[in-house]
N, C-alpha and C. Protein backbone atom coordinates (compact mmCIF):
# COMPACT_ATOMS: atom_id res chain seq x y z
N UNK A 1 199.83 -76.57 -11.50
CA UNK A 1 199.98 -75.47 -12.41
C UNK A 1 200.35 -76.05 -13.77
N UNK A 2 199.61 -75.52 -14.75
CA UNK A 2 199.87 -76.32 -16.33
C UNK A 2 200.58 -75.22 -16.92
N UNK A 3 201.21 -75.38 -18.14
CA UNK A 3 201.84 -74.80 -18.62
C UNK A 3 201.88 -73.39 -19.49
N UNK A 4 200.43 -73.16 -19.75
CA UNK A 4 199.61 -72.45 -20.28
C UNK A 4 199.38 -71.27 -18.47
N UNK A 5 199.22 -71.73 -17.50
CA UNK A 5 199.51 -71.21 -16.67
C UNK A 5 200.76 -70.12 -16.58
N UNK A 6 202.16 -71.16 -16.27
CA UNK A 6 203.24 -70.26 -16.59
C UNK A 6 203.16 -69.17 -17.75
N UNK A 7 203.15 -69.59 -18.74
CA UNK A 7 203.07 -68.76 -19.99
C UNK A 7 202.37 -67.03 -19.47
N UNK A 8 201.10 -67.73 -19.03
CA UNK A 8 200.23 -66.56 -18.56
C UNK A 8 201.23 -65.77 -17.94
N UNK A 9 201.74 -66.05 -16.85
CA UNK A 9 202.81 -65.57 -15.50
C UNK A 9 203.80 -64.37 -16.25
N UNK A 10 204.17 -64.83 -17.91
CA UNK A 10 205.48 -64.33 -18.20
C UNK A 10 206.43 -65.19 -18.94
N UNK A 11 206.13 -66.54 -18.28
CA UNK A 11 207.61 -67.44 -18.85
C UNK A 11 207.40 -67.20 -20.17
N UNK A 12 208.64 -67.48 -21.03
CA UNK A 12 208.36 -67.97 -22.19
C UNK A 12 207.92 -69.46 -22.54
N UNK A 13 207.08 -69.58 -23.76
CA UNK A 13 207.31 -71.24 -24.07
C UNK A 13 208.30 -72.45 -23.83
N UNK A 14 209.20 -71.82 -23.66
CA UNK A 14 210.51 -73.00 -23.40
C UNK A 14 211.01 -73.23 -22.05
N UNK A 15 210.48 -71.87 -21.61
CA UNK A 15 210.68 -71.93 -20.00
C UNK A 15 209.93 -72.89 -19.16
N UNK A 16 208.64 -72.63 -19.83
CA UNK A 16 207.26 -73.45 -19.54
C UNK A 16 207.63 -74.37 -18.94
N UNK A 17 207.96 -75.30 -20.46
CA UNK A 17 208.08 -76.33 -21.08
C UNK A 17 209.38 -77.08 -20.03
N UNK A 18 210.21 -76.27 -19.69
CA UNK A 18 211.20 -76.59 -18.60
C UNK A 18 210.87 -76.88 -17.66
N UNK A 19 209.79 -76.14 -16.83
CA UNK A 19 209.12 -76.28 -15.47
C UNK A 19 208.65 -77.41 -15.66
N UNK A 20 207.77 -77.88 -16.62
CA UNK A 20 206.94 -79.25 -16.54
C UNK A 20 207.62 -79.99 -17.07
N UNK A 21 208.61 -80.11 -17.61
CA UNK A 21 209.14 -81.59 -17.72
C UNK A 21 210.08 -81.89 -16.33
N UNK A 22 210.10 -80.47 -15.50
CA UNK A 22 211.37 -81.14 -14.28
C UNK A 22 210.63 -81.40 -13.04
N UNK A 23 209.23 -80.69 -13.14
CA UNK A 23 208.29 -80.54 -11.81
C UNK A 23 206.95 -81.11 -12.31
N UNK A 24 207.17 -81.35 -13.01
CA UNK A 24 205.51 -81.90 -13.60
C UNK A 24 203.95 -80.89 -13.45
N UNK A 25 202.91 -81.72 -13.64
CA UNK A 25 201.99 -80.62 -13.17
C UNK A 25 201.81 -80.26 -11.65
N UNK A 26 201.84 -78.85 -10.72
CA UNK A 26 201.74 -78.39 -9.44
C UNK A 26 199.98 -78.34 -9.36
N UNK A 27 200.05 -78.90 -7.76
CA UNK A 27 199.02 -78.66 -6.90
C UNK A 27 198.96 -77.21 -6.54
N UNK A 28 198.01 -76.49 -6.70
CA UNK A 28 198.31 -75.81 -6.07
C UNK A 28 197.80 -75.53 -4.52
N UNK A 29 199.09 -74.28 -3.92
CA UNK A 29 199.21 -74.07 -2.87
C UNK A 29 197.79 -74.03 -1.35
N UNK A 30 197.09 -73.63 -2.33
CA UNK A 30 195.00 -73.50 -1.45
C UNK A 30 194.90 -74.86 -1.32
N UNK A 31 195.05 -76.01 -2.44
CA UNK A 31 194.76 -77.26 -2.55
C UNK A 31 195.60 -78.28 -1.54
N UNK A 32 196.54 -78.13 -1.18
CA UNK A 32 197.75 -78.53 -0.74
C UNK A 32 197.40 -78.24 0.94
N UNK A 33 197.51 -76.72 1.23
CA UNK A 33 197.15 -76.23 2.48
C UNK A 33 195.33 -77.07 3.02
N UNK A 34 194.57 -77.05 2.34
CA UNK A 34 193.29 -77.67 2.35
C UNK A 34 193.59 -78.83 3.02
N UNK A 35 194.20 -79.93 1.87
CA UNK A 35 194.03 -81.20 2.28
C UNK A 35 194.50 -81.62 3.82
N UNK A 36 196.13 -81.15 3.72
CA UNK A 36 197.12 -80.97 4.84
C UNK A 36 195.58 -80.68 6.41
N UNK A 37 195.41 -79.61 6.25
CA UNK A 37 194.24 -79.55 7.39
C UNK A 37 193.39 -80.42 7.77
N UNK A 38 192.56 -80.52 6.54
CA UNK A 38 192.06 -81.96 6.73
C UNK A 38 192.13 -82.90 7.70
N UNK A 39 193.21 -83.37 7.45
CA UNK A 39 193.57 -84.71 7.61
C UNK A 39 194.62 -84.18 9.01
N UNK A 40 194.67 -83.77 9.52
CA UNK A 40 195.29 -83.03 10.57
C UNK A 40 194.21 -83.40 11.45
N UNK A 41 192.74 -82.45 11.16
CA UNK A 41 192.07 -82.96 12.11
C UNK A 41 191.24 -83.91 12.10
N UNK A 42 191.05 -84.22 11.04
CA UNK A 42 190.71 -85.61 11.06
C UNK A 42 191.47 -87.08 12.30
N UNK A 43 192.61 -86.83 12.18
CA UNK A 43 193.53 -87.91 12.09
C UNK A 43 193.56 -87.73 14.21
N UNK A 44 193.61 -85.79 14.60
CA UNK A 44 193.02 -85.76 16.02
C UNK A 44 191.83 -86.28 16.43
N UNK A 45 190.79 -86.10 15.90
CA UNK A 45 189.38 -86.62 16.23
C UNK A 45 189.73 -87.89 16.00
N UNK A 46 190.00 -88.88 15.29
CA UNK A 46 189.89 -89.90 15.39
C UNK A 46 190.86 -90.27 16.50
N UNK A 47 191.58 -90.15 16.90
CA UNK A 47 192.63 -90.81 18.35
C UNK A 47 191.65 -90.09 19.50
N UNK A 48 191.28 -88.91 19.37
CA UNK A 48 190.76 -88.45 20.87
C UNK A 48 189.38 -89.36 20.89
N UNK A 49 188.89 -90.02 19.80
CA UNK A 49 187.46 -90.33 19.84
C UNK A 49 187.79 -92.37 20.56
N UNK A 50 189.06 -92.80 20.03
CA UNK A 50 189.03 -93.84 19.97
C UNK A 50 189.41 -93.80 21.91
N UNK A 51 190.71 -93.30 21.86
CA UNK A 51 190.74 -93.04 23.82
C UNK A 51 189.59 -92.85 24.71
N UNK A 52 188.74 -92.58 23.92
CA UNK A 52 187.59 -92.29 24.88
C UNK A 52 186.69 -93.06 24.75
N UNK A 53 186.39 -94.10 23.85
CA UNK A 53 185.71 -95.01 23.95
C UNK A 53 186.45 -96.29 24.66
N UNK A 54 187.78 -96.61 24.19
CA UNK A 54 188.75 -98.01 24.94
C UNK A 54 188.61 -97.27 26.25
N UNK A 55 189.04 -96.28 26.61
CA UNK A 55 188.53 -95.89 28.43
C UNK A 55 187.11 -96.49 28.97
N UNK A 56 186.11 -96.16 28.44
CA UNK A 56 184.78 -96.21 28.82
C UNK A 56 184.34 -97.82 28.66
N UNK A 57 184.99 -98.69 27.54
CA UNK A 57 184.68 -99.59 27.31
C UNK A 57 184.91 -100.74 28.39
N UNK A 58 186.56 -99.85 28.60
CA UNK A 58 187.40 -100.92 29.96
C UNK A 58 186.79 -100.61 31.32
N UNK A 59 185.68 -99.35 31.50
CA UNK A 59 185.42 -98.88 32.61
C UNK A 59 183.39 -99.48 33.06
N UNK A 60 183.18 -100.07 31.34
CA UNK A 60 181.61 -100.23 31.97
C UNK A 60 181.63 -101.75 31.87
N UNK A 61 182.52 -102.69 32.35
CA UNK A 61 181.63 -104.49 32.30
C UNK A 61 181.13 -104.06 33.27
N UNK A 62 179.86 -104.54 33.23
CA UNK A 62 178.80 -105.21 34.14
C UNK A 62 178.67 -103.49 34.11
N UNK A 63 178.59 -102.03 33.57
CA UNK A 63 177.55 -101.22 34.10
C UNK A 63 176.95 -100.67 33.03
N UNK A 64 175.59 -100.70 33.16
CA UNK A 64 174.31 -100.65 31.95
C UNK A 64 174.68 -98.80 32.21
N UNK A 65 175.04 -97.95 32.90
CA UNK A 65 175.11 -96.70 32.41
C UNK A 65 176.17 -96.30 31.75
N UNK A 66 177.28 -96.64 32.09
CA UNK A 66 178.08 -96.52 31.28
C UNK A 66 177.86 -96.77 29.65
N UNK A 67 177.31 -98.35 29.79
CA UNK A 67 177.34 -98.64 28.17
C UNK A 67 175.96 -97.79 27.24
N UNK A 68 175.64 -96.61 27.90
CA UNK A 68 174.62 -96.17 27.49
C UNK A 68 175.74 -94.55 27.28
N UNK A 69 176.15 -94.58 27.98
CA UNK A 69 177.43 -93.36 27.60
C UNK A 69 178.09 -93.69 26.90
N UNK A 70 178.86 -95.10 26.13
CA UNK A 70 179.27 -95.23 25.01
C UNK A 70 178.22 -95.18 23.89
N UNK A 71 176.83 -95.69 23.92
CA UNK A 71 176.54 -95.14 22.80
C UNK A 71 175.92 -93.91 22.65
N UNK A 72 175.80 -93.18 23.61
CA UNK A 72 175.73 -91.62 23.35
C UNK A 72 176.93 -91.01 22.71
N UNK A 73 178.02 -91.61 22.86
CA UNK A 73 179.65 -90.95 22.83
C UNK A 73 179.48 -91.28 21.17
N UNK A 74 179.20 -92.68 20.55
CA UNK A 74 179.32 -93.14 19.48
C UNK A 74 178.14 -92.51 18.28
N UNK A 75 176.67 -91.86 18.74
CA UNK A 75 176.53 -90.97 18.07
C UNK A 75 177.13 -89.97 18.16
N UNK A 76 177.22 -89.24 18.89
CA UNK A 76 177.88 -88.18 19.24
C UNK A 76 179.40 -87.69 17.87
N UNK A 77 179.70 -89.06 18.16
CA UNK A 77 180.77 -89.48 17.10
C UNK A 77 180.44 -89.47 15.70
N UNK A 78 179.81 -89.76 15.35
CA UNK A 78 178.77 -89.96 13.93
C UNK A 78 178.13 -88.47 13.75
N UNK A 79 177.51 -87.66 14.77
CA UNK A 79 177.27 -86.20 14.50
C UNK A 79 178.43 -85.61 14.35
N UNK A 80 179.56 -85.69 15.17
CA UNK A 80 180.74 -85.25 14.42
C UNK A 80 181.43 -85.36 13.04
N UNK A 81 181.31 -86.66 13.03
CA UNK A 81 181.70 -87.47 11.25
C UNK A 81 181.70 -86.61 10.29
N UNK A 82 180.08 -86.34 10.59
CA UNK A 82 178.65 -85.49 9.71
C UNK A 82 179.23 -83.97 9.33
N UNK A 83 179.76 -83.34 10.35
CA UNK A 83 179.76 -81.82 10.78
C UNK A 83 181.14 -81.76 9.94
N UNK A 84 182.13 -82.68 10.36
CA UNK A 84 183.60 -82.69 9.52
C UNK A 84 183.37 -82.86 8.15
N UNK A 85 182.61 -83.64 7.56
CA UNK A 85 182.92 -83.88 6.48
C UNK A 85 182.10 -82.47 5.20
N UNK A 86 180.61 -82.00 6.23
CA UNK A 86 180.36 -81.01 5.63
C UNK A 86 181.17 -79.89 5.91
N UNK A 87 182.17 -79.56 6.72
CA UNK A 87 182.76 -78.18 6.52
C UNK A 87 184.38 -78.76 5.68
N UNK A 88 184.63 -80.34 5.63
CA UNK A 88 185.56 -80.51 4.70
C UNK A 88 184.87 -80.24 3.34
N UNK A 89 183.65 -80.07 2.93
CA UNK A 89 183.01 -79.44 2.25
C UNK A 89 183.09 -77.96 1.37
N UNK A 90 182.40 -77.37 2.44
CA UNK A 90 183.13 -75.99 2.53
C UNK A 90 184.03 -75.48 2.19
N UNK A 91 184.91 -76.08 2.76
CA UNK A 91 186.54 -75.29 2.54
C UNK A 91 186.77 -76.13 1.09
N UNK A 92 186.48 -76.81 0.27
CA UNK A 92 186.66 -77.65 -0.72
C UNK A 92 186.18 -76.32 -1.64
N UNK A 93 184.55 -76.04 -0.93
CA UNK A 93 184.12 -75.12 -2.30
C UNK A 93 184.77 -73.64 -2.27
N UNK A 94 185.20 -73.06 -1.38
CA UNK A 94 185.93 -71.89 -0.85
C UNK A 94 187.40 -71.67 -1.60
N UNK A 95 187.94 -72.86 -1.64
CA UNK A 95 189.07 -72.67 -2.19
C UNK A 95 189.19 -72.76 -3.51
N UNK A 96 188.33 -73.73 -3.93
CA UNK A 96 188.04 -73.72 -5.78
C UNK A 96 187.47 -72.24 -5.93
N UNK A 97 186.45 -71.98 -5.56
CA UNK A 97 185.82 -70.60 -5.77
C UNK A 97 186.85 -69.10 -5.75
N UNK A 98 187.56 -69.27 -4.73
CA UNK A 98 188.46 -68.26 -4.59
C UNK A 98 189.77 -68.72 -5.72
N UNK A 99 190.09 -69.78 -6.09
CA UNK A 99 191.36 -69.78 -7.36
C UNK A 99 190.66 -69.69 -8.95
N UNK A 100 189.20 -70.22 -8.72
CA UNK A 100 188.55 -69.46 -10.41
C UNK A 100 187.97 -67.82 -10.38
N UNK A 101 188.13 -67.32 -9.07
CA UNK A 101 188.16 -65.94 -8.86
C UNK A 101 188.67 -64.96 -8.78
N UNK A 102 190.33 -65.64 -8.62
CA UNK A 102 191.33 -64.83 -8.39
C UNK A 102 192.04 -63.75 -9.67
N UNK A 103 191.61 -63.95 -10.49
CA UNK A 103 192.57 -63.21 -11.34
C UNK A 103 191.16 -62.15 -12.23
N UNK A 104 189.81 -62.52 -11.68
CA UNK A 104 188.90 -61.79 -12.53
C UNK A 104 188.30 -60.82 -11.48
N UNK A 105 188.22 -60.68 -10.18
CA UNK A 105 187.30 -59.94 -9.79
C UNK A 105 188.83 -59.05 -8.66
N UNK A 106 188.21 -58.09 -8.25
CA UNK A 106 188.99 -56.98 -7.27
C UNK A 106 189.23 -57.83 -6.10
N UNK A 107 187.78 -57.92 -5.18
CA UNK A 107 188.18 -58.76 -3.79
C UNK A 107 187.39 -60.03 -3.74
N UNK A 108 188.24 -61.26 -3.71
CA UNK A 108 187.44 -62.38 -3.92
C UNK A 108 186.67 -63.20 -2.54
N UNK A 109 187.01 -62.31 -1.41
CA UNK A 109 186.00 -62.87 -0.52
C UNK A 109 184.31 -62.36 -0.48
N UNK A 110 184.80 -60.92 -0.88
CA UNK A 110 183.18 -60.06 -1.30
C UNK A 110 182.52 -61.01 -2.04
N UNK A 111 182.88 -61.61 -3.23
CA UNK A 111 182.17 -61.74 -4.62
C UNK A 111 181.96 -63.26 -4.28
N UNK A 112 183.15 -63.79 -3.40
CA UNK A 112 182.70 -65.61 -2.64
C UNK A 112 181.51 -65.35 -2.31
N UNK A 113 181.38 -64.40 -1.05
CA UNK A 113 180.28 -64.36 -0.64
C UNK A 113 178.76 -64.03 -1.16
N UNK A 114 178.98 -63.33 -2.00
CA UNK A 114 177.99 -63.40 -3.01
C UNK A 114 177.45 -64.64 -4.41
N UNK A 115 178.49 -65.63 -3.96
CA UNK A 115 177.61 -66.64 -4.74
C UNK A 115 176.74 -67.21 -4.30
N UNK A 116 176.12 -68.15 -4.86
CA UNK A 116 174.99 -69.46 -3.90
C UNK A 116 176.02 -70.38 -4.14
N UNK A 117 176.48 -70.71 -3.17
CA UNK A 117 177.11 -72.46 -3.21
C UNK A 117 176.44 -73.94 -3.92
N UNK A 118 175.54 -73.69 -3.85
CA UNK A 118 174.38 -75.01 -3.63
C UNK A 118 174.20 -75.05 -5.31
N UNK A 119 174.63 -74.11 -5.99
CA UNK A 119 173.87 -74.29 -7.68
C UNK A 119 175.57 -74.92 -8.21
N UNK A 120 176.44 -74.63 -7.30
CA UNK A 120 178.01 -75.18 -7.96
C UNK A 120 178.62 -76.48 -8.08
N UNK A 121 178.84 -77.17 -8.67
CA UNK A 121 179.36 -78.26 -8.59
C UNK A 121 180.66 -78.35 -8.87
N UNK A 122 181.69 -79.42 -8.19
CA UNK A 122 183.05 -79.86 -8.49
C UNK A 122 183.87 -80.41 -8.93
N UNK A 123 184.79 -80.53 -10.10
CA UNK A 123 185.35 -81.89 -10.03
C UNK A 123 186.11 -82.52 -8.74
N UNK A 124 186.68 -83.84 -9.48
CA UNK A 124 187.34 -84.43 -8.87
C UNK A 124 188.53 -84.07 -8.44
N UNK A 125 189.36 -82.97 -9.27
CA UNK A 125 190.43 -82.84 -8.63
C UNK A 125 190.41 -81.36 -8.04
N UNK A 126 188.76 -80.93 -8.04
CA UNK A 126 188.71 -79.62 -6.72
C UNK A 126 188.42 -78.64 -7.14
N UNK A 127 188.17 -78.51 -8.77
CA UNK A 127 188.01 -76.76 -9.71
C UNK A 127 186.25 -76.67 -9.71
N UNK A 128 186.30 -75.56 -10.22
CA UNK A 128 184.48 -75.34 -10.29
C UNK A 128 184.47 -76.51 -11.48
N UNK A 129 183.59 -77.25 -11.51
CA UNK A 129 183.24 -77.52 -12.61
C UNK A 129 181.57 -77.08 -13.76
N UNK A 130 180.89 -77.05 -12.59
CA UNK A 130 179.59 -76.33 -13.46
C UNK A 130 179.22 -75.13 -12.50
N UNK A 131 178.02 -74.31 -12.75
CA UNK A 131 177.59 -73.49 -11.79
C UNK A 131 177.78 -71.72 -11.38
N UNK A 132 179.04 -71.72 -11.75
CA UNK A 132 179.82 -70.18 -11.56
C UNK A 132 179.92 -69.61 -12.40
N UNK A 133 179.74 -69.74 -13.98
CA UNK A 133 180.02 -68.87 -15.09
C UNK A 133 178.95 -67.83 -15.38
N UNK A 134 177.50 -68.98 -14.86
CA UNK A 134 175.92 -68.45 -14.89
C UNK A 134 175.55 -67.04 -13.94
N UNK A 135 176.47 -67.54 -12.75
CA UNK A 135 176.44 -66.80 -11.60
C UNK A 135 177.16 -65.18 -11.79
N UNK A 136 178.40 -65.48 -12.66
CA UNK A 136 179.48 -64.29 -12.80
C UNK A 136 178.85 -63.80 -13.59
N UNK A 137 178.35 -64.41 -14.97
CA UNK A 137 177.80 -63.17 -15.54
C UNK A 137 176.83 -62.25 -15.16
N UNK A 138 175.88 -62.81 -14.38
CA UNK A 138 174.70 -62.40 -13.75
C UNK A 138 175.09 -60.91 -12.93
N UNK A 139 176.23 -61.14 -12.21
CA UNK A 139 176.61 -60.05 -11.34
C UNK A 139 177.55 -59.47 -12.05
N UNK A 140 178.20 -59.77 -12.88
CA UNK A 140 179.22 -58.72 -13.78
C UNK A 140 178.16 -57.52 -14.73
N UNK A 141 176.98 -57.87 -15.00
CA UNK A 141 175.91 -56.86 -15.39
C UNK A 141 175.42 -56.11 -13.93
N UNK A 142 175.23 -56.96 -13.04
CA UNK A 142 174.22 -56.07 -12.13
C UNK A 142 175.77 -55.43 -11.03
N UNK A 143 176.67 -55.65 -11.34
CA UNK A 143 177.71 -54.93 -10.10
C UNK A 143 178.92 -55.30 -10.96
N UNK A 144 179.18 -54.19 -11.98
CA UNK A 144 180.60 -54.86 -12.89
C UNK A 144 181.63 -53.88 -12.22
N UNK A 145 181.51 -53.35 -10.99
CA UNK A 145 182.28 -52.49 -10.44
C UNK A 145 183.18 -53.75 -9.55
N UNK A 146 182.50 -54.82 -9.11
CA UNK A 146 183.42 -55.68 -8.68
C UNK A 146 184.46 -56.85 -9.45
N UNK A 147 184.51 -56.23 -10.66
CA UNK A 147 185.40 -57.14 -11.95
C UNK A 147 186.35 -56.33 -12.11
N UNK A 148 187.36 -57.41 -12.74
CA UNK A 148 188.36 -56.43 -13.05
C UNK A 148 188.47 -56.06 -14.65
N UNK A 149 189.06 -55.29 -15.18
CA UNK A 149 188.38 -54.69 -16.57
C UNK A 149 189.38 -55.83 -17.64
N UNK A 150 188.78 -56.23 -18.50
CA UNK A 150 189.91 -57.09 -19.49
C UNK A 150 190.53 -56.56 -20.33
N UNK A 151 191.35 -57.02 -20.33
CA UNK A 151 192.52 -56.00 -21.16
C UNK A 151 192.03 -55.82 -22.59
N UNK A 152 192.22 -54.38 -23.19
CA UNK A 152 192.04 -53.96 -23.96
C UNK A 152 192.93 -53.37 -24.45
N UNK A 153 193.41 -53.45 -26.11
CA UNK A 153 194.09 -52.76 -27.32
C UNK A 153 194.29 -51.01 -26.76
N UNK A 154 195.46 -51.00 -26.32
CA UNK A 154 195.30 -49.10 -26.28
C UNK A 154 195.32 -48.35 -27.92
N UNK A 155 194.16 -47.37 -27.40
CA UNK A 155 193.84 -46.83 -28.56
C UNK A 155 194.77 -45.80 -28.52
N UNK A 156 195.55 -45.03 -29.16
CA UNK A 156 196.35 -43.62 -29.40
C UNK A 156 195.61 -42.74 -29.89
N UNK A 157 195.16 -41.26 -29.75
CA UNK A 157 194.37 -40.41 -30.37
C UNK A 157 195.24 -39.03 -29.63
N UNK A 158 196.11 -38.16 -30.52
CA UNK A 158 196.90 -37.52 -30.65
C UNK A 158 195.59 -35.86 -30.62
N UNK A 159 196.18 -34.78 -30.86
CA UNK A 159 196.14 -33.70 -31.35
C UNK A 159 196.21 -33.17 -32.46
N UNK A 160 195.60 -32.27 -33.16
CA UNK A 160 195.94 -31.72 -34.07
C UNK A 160 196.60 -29.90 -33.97
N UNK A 161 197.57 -29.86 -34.20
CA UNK A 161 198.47 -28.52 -34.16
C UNK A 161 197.19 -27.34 -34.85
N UNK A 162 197.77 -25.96 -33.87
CA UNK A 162 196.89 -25.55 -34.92
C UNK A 162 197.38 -25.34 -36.22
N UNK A 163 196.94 -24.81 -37.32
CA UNK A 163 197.09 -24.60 -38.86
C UNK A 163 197.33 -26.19 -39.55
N UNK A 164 197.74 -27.22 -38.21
CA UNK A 164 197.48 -28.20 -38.99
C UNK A 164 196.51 -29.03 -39.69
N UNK A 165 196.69 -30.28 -40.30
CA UNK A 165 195.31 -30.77 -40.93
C UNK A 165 194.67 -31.50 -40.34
N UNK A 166 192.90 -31.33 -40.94
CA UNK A 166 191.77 -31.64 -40.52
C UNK A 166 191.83 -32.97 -40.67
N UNK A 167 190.86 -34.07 -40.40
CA UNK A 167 190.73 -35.36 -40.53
C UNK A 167 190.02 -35.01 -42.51
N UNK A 168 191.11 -36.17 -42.81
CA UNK A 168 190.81 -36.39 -44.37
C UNK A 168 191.58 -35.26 -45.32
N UNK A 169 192.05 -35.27 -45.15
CA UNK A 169 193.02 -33.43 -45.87
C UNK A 169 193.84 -34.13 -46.55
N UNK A 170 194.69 -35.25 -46.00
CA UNK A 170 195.65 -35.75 -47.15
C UNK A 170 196.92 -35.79 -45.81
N UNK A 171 197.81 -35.81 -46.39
CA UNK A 171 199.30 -35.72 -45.99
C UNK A 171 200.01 -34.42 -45.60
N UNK A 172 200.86 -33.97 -44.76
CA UNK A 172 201.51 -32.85 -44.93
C UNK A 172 203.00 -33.07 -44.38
N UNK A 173 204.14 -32.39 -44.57
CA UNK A 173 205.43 -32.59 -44.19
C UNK A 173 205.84 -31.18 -44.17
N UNK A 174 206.93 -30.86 -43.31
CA UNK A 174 207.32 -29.49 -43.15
C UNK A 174 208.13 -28.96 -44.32
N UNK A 175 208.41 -29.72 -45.48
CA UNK A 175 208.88 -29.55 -46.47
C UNK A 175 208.24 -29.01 -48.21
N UNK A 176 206.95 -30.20 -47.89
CA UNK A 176 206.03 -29.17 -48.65
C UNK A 176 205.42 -28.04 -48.03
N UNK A 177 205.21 -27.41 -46.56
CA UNK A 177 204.94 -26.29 -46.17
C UNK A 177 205.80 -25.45 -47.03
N UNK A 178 207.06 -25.53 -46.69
CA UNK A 178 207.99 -24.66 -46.93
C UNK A 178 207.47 -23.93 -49.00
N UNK A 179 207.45 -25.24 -49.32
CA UNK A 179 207.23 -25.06 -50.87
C UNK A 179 205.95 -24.23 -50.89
N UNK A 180 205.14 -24.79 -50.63
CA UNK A 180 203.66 -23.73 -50.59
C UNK A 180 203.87 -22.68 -50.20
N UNK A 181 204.51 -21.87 -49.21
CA UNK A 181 204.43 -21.13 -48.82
C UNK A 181 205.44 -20.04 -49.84
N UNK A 182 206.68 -20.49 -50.58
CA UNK A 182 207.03 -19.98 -51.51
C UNK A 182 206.42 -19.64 -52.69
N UNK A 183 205.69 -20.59 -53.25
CA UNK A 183 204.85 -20.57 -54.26
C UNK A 183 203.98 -19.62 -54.30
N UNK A 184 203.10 -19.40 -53.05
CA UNK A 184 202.41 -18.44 -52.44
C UNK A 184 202.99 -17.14 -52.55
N UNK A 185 203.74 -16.96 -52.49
CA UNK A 185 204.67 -15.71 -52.50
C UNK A 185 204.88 -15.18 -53.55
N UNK A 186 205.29 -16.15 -54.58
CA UNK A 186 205.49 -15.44 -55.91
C UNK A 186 206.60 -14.97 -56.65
N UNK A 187 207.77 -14.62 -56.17
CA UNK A 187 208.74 -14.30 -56.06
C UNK A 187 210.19 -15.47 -55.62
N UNK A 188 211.13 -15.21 -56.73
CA UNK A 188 211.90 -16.35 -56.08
C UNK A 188 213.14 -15.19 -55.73
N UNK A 189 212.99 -14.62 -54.47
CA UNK A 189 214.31 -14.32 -53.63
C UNK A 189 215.20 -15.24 -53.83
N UNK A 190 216.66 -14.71 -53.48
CA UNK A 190 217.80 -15.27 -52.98
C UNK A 190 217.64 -15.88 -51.83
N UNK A 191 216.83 -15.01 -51.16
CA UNK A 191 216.77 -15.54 -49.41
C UNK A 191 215.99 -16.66 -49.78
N UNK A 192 216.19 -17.61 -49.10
CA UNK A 192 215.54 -18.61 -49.24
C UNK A 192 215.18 -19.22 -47.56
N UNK A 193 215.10 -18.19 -46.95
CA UNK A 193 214.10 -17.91 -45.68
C UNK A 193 212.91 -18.34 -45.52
N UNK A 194 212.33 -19.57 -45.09
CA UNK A 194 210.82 -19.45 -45.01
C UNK A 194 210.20 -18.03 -44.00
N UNK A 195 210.84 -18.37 -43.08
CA UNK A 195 210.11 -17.75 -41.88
C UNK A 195 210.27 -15.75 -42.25
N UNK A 196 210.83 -15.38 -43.35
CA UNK A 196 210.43 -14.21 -43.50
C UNK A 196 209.19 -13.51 -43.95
């Protein structure tokens, strides 16, 4: 999280500025949870894959079927590799997609699902980097019901009383009423009553 981040949140500048000099820049939490998985199962497949080959290995000298079941086991292993690393994939583009989505659209698994993956590219440390801006605008014209609206300047637009003034009339105060309406009259009473 950068500091321009916080700011966004609420902090003030100095608050910011507090967070990152005591915590530095944050991973965030999608990024963090991601990797953590990862390497979770990664780190299982690789021990369940290796037990099962030192078993088989210690179990085939001298038998030609066996060592034909280790190398079935060892592609087998390599189609796995394959399958992990494309859905470590996946969840790579899922989670970038859903944190440059999060604060612009209503529900960000709808609108995930409505991208093409394949036109997006990533950086290195996991954000969209090309691909999605082309895409958002595209569907913010053809379905802007799934965006969220950007903030806009509130406009104020009041009433006009009746007998009061039209647009362009000038000024009025209940004080020059009072005067006009004497003047109008003609007469300078004692009473000095408007409302008679």
């Amino acid at each position: 999280m950068k500091k321009e981040d916080l700011i966004a949140m609420g902090l003030s500048e100095e608050q910011a500025d507090a967070v990152v000099s005591k915590y530095g820049t944050m991973i965030p939490k999608e990024r963090f949870d991601e990797v953590n998985k990862a390497k979770k199962t990664l780190e299982d497949q690789v021990k369940n894959h290796e037990t099962q080959l030192k078993d088989l290995q210690d179990k085939a000298k001298g038998n030609e079927e066996l060592q034909k079941t280790i190398t079935d086991l060892q592609q087998a292993n390599e189609t796995a590799k394959t399958e992990y690393e494309q859905q470590l994939k996946d969840e790579r583009m899922s989670a970038a997609l859903k944190l440059s989505l999060h604060s612009k659209v209503h529900d960000v698994d709808l609108v995930a699902g409505l991208i093409n993956k394949t036109t997006i590219e990533l950086s290195e440390d996991g954000k969209v980097k090309k691909g999605l801006d082309e895409q958002l605008k595209s569907l913010q014209e053809s379905k802007s019901f799934l965006f969220v609206p950007e903030k806009q300047q509130p406009t104020f637009r009041g009433w006009v009383p009746a007998g009061g003034l039209g647009e362009g009339e000038g000024t009025s105060d209940m004080g020059s009423n009072f005067a006009k309406m004497a003047n109008e009259k003609g007469t300078s009473d004692t009473n000095n009553n408007p409302w008679d």
